[in-house]
Each structure stands twice: as structure tokens, then as C-alpha cells.
PDB file of N, CA and C in Angstrom:
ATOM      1  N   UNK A   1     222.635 135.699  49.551  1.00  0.00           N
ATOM      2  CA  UNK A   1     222.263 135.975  48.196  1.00  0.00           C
ATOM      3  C   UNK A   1     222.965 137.259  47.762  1.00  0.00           C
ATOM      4  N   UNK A   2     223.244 137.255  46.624  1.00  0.00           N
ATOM      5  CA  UNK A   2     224.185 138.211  46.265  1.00  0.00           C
ATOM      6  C   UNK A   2     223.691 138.891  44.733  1.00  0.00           C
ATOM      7  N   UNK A   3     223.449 140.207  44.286  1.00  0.00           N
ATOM      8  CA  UNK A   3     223.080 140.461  42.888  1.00  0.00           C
ATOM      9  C   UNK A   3     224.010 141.310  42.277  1.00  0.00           C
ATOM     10  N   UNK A   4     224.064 141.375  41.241  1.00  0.00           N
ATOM     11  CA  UNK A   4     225.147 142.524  40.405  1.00  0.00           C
ATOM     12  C   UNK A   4     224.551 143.062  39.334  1.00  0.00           C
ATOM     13  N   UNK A   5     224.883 143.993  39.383  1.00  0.00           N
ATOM     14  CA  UNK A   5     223.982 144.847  37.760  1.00  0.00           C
ATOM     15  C   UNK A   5     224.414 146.207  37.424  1.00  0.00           C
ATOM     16  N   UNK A   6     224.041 146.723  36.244  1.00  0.00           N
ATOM     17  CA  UNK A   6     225.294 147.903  35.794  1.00  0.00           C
ATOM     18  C   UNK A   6     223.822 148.868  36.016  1.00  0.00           C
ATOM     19  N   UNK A   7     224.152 150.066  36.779  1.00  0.00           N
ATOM     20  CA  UNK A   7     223.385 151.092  37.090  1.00  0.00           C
ATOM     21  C   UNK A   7     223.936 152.743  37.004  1.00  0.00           C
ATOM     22  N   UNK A   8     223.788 153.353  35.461  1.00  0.00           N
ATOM     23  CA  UNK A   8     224.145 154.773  35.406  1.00  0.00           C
ATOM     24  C   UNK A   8     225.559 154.669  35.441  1.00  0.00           C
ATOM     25  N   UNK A   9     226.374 153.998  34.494  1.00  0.00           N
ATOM     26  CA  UNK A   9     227.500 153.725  34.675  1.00  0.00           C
ATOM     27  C   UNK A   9     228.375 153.161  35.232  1.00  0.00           C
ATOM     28  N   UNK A  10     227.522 152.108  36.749  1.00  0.00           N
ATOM     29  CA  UNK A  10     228.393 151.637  37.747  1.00  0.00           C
ATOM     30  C   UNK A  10     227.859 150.803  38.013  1.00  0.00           C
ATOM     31  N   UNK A  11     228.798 149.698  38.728  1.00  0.00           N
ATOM     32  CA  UNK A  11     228.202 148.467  38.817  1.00  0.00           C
ATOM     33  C   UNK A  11     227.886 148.575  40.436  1.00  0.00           C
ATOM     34  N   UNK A  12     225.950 147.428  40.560  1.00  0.00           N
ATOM     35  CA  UNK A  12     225.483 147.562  41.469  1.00  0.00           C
ATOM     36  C   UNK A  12     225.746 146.315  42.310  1.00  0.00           C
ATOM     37  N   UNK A  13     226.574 146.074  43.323  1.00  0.00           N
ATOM     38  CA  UNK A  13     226.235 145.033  43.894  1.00  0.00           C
ATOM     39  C   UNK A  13     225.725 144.810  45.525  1.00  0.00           C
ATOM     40  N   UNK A  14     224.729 143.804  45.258  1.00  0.00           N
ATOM     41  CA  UNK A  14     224.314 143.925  46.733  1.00  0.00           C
ATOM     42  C   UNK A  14     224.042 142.973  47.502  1.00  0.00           C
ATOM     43  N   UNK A  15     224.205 142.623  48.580  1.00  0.00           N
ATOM     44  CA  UNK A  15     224.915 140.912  49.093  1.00  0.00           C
ATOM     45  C   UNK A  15     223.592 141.412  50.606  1.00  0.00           C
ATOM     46  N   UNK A  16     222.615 139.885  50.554  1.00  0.00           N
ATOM     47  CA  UNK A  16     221.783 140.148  51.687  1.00  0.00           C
ATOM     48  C   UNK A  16     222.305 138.681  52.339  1.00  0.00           C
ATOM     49  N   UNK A  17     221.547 138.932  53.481  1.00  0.00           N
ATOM     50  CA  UNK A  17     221.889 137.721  55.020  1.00  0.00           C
ATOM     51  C   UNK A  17     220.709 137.083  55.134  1.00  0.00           C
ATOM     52  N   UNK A  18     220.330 136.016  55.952  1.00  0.00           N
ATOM     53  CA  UNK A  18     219.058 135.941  56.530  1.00  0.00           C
ATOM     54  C   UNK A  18     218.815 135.687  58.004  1.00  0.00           C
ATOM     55  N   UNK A  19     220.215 136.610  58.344  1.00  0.00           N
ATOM     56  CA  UNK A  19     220.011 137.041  60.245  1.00  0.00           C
ATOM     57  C   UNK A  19     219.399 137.581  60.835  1.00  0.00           C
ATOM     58  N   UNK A  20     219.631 137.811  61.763  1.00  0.00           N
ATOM     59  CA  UNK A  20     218.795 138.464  63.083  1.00  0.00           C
ATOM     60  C   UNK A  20     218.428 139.829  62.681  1.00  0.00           C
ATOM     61  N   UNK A  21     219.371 140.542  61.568  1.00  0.00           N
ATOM     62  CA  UNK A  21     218.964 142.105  61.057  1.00  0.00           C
ATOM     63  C   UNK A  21     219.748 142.863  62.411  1.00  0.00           C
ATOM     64  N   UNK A  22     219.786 144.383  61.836  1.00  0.00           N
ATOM     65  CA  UNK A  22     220.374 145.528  62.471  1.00  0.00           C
ATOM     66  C   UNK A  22     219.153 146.143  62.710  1.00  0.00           C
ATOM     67  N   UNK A  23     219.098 146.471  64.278  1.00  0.00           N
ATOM     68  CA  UNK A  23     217.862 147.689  64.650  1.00  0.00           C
ATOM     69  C   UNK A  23     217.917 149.187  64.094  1.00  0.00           C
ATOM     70  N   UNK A  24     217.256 149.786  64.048  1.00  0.00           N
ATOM     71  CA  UNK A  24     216.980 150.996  63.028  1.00  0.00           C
ATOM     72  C   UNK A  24     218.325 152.266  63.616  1.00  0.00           C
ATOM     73  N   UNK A  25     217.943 151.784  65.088  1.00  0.00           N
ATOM     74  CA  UNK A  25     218.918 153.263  65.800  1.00  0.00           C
ATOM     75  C   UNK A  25     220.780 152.586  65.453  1.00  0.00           C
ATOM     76  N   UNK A  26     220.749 151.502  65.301  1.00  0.00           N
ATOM     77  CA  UNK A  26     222.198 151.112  64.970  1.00  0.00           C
ATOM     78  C   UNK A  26     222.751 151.352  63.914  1.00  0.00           C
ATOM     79  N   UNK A  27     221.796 151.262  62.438  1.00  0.00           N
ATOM     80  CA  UNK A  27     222.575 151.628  61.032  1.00  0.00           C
ATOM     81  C   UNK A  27     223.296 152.689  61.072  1.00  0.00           C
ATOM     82  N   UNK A  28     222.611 153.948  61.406  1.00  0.00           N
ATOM     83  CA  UNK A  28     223.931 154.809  61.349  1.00  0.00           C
ATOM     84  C   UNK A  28     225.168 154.975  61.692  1.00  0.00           C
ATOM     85  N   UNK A  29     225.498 153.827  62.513  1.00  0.00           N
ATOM     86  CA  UNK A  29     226.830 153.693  63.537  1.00  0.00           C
ATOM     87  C   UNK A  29     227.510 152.283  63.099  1.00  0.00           C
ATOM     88  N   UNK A  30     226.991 151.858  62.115  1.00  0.00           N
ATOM     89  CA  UNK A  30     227.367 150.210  61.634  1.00  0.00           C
ATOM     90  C   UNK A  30     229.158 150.541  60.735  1.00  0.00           C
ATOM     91  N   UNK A  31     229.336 152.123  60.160  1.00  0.00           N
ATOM     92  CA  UNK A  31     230.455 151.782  59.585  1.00  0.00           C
ATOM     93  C   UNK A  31     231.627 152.628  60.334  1.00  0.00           C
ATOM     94  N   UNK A  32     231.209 152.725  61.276  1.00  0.00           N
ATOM     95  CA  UNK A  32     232.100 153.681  62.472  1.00  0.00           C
ATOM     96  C   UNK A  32     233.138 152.448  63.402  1.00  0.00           C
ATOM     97  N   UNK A  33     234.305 153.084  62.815  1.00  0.00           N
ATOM     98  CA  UNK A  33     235.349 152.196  63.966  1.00  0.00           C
ATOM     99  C   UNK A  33     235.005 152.077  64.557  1.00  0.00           C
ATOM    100  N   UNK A  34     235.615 150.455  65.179  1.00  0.00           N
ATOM    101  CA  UNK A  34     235.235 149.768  66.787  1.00  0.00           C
ATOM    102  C   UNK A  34     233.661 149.753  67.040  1.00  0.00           C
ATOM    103  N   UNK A  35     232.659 150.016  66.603  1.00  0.00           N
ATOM    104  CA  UNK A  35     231.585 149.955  66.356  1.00  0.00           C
ATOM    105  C   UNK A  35     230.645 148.180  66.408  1.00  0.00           C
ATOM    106  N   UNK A  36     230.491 148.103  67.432  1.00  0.00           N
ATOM    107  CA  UNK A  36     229.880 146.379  67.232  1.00  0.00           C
ATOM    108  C   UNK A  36     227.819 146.819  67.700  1.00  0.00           C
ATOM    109  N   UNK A  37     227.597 145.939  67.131  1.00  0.00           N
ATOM    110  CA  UNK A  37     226.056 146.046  67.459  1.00  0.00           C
ATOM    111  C   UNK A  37     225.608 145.143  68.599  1.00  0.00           C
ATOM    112  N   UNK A  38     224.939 145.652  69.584  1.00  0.00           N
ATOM    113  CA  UNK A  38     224.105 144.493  70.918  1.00  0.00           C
ATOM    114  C   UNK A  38     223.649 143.495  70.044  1.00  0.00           C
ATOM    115  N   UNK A  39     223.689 142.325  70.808  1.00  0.00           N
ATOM    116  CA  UNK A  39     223.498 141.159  70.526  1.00  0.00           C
ATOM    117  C   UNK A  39     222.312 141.223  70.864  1.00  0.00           C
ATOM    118  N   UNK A  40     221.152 140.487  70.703  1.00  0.00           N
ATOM    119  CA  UNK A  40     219.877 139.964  71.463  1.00  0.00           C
ATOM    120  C   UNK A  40     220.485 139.171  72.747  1.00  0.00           C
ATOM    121  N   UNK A  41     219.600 139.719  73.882  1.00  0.00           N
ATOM    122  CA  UNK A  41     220.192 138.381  74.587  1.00  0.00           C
ATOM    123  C   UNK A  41     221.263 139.030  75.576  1.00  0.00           C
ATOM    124  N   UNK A  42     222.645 140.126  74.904  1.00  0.00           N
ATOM    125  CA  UNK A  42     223.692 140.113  75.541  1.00  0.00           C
ATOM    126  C   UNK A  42     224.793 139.341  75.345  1.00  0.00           C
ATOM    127  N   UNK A  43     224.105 138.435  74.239  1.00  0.00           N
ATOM    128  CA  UNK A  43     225.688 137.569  73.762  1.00  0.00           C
ATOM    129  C   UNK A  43     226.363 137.955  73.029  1.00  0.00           C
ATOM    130  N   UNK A  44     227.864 137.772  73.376  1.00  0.00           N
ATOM    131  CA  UNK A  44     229.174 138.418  72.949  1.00  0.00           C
ATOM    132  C   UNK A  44     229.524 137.864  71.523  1.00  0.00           C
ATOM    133  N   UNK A  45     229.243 137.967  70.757  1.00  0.00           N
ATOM    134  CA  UNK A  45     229.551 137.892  69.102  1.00  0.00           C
ATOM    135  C   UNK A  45     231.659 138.166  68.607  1.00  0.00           C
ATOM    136  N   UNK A  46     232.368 137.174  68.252  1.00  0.00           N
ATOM    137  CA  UNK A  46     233.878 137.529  68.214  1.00  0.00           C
ATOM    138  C   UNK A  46     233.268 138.589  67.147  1.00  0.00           C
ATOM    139  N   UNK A  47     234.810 139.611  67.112  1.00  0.00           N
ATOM    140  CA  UNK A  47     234.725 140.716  66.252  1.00  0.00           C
ATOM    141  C   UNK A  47     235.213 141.614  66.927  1.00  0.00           C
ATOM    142  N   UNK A  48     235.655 143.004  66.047  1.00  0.00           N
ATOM    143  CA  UNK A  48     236.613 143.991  66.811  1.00  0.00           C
ATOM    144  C   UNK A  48     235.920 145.645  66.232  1.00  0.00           C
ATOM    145  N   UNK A  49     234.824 145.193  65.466  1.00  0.00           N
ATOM    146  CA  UNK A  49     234.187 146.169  64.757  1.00  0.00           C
ATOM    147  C   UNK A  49     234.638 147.022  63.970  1.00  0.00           C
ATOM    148  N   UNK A  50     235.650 146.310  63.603  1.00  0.00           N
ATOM    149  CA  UNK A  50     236.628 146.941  62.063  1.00  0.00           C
ATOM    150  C   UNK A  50     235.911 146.750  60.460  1.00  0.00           C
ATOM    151  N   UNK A  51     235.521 145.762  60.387  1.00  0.00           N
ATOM    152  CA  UNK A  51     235.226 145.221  59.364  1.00  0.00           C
ATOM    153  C   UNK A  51     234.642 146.627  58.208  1.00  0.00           C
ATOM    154  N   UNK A  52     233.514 146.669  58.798  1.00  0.00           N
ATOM    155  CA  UNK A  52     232.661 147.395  57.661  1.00  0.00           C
ATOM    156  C   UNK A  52     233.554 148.947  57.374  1.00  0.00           C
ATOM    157  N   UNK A  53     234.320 149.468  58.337  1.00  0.00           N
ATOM    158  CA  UNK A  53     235.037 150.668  58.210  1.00  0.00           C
ATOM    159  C   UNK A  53     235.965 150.512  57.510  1.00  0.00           C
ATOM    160  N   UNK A  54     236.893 149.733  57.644  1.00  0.00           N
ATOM    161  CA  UNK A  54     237.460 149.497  56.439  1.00  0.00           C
ATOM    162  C   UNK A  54     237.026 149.220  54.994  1.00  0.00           C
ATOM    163  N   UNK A  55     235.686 148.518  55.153  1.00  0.00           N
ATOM    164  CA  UNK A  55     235.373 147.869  53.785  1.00  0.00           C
ATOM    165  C   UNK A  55     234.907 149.434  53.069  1.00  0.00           C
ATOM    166  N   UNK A  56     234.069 150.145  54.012  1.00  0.00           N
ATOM    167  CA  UNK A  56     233.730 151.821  53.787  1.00  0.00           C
ATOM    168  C   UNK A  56     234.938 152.598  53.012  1.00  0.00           C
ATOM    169  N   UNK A  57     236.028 152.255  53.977  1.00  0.00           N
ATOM    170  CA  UNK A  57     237.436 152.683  53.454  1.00  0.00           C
ATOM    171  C   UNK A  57     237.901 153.066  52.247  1.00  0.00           C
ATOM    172  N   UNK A  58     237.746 151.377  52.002  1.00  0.00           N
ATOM    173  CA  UNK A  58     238.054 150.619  50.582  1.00  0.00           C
ATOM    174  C   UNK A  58     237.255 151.534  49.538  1.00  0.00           C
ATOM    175  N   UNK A  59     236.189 151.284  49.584  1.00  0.00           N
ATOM    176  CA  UNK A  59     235.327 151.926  48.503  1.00  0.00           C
ATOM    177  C   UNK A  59     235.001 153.080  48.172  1.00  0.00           C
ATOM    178  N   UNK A  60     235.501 153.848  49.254  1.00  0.00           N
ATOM    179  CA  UNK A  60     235.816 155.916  49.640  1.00  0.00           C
ATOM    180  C   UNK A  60     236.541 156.075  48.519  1.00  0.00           C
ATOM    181  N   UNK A  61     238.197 155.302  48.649  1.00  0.00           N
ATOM    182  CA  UNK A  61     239.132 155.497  47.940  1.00  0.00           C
ATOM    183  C   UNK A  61     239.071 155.283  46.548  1.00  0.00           C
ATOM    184  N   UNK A  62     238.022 154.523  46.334  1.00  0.00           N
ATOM    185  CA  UNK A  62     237.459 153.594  44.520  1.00  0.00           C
ATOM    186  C   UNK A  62     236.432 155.077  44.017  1.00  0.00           C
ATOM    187  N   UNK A  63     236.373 156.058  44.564  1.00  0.00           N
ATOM    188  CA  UNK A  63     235.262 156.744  44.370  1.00  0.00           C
ATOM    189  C   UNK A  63     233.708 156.208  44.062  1.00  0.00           C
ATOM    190  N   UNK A  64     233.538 154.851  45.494  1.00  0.00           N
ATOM    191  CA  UNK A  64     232.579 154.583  45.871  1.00  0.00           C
ATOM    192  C   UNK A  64     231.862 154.505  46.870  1.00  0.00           C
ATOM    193  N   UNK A  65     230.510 154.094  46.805  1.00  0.00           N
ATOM    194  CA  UNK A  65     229.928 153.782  48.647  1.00  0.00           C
ATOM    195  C   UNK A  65     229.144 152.753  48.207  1.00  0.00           C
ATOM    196  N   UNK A  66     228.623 152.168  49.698  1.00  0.00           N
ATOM    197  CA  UNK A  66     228.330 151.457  50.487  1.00  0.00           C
ATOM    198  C   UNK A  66     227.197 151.869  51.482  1.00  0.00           C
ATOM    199  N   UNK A  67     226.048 150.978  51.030  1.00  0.00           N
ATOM    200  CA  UNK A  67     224.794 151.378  52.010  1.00  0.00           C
ATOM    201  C   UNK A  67     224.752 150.105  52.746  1.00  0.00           C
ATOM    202  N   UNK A  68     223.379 150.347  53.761  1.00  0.00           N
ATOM    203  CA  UNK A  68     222.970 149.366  54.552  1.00  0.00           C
ATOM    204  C   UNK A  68     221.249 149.042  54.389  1.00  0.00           C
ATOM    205  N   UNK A  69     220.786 148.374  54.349  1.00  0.00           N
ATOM    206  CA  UNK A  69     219.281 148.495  55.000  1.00  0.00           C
ATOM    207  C   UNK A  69     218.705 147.214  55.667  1.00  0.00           C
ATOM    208  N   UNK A  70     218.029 146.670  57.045  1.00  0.00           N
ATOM    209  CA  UNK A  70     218.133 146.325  57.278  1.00  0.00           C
ATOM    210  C   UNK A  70     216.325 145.551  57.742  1.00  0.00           C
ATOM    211  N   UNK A  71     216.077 144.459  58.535  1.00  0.00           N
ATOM    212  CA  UNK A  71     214.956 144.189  59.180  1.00  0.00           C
ATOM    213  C   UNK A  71     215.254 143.622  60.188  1.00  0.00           C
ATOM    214  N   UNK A  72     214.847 143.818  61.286  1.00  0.00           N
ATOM    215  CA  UNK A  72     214.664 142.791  62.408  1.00  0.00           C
ATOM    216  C   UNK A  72     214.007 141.561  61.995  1.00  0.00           C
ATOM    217  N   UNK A  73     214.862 140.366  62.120  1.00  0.00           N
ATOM    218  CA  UNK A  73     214.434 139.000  62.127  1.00  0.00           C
ATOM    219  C   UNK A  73     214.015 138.683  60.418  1.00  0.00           C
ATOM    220  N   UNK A  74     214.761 139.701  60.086  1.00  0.00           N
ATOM    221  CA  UNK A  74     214.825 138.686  58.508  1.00  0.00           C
ATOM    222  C   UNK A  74     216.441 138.741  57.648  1.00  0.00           C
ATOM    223  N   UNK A  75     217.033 140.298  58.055  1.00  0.00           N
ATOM    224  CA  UNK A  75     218.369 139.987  57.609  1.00  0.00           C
ATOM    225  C   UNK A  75     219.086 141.790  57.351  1.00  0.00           C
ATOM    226  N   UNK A  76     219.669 141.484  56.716  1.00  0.00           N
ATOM    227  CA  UNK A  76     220.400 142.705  56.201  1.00  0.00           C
ATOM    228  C   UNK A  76     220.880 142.956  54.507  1.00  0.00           C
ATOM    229  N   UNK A  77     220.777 143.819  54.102  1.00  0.00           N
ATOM    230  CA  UNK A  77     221.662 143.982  52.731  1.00  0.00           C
ATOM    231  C   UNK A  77     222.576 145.217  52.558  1.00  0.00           C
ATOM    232  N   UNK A  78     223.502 144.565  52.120  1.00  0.00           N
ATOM    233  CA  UNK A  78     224.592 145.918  52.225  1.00  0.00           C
ATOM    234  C   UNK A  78     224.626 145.638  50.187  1.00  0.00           C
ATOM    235  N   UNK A  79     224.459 147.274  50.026  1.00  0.00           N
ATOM    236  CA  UNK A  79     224.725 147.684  48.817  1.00  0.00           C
ATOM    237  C   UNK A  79     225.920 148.594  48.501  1.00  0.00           C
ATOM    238  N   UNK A  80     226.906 147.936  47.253  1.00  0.00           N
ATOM    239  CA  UNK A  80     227.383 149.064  47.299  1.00  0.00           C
ATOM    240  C   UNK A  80     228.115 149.150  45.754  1.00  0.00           C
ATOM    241  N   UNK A  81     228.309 150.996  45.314  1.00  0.00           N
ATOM    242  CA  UNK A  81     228.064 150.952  43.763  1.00  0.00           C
ATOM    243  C   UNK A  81     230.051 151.577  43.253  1.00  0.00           C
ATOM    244  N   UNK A  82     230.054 150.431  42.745  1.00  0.00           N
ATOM    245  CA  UNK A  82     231.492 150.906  41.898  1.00  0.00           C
ATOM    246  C   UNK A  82     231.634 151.690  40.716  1.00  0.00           C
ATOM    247  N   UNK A  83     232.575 152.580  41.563  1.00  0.00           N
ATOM    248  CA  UNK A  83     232.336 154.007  40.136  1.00  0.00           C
ATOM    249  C   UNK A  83     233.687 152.840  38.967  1.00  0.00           C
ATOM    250  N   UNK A  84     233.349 153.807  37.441  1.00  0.00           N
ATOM    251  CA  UNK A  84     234.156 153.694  36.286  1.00  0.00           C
ATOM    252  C   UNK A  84     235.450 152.892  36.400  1.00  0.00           C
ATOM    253  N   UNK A  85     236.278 154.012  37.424  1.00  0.00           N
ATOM    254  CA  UNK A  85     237.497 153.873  37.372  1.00  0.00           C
ATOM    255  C   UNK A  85     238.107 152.799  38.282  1.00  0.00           C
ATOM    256  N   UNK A  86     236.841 152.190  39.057  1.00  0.00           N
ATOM    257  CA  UNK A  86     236.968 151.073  40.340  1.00  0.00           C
ATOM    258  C   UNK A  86     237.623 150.043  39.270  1.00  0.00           C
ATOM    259  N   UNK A  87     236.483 149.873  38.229  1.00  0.00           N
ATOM    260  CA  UNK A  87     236.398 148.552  37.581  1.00  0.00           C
ATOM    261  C   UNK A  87     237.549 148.218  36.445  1.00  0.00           C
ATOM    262  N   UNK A  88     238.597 149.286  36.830  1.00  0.00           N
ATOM    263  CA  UNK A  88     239.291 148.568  35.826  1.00  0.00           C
ATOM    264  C   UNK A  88     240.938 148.389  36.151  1.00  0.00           C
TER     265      UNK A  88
END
């Protein structure tokens, strides 16, 4: 599920999952290179833990960010707010 909306000048968008969720001690380390999260279990998930650092990247350079918040066993939502000059 995905929402969009204009907030204080910038547009809000915020895209949720309905996975397994990120444990509390992991968010802070979710947009850090090479960075992958334990699996439940111990199972090896493909991925190189680039993704979100770059996507962080991306939106540094837009003079934006990118949050996280998360639940065990219901999902995740990553928010994140595009300044003025992103959008055009």
C-alpha cells in the first residue's frame, strides 16, 4: 500500500509491506551499507544490503529523507518527504 500527500510544502510519500517487520534494535542500521537484517529462522534472504543506502543517497541529494517504522509480524513503512526543488 502506498499513500501520497502534500505536507508543508513537500510531498509525503509512504509505501507499507505486510512482512515479517524490522526488530526495533535493527532500524537504526537499515540504511547503512552492506547492512542486511537476520532473518527469523537464519534464512539467507538474496540481497547485498545496498538498496536502502542508496535509495537514502538518492533523496540526501533531492534535499530529502527517508524514515522507517516498523512491527514485528505485521510489516514495515518507509516514509519519505520530497523537498520543492525534488519535484520539478
Amino acid at each position: 500500500m502506498s499513500a501520497v500527500r502534500r505536507e508543508e510544502g513537500r510531498v509525503r510519500v509512504a509505501i507499507r509491506d505486510s512482512g515479517c517487520g524490522i526488530p526495533a534494535d535493527e532500524l537504526p542500521h537499515i540504511f547503512e551499507r552492506f547492512h542486511r537484517v537476520p532473518q527469523k529462522g537464519g534464512e539467507e534472504k538474496a540481497g547485498s544490503g545496498l538498496g536502502l543506502a542508496i535509495s537514502k543517497r538518492i533523496l540526501e541529494l533531492h534535499e530529502s529523507i527517508i524514515e522507517a517504522s516498523s512491527r514485528l509480524d505485521e510489516g514495515t513503512t518507509f516514509t519519505f518527504h520530497l523537498a520543492p526543488a525534488a519535484l520539478h
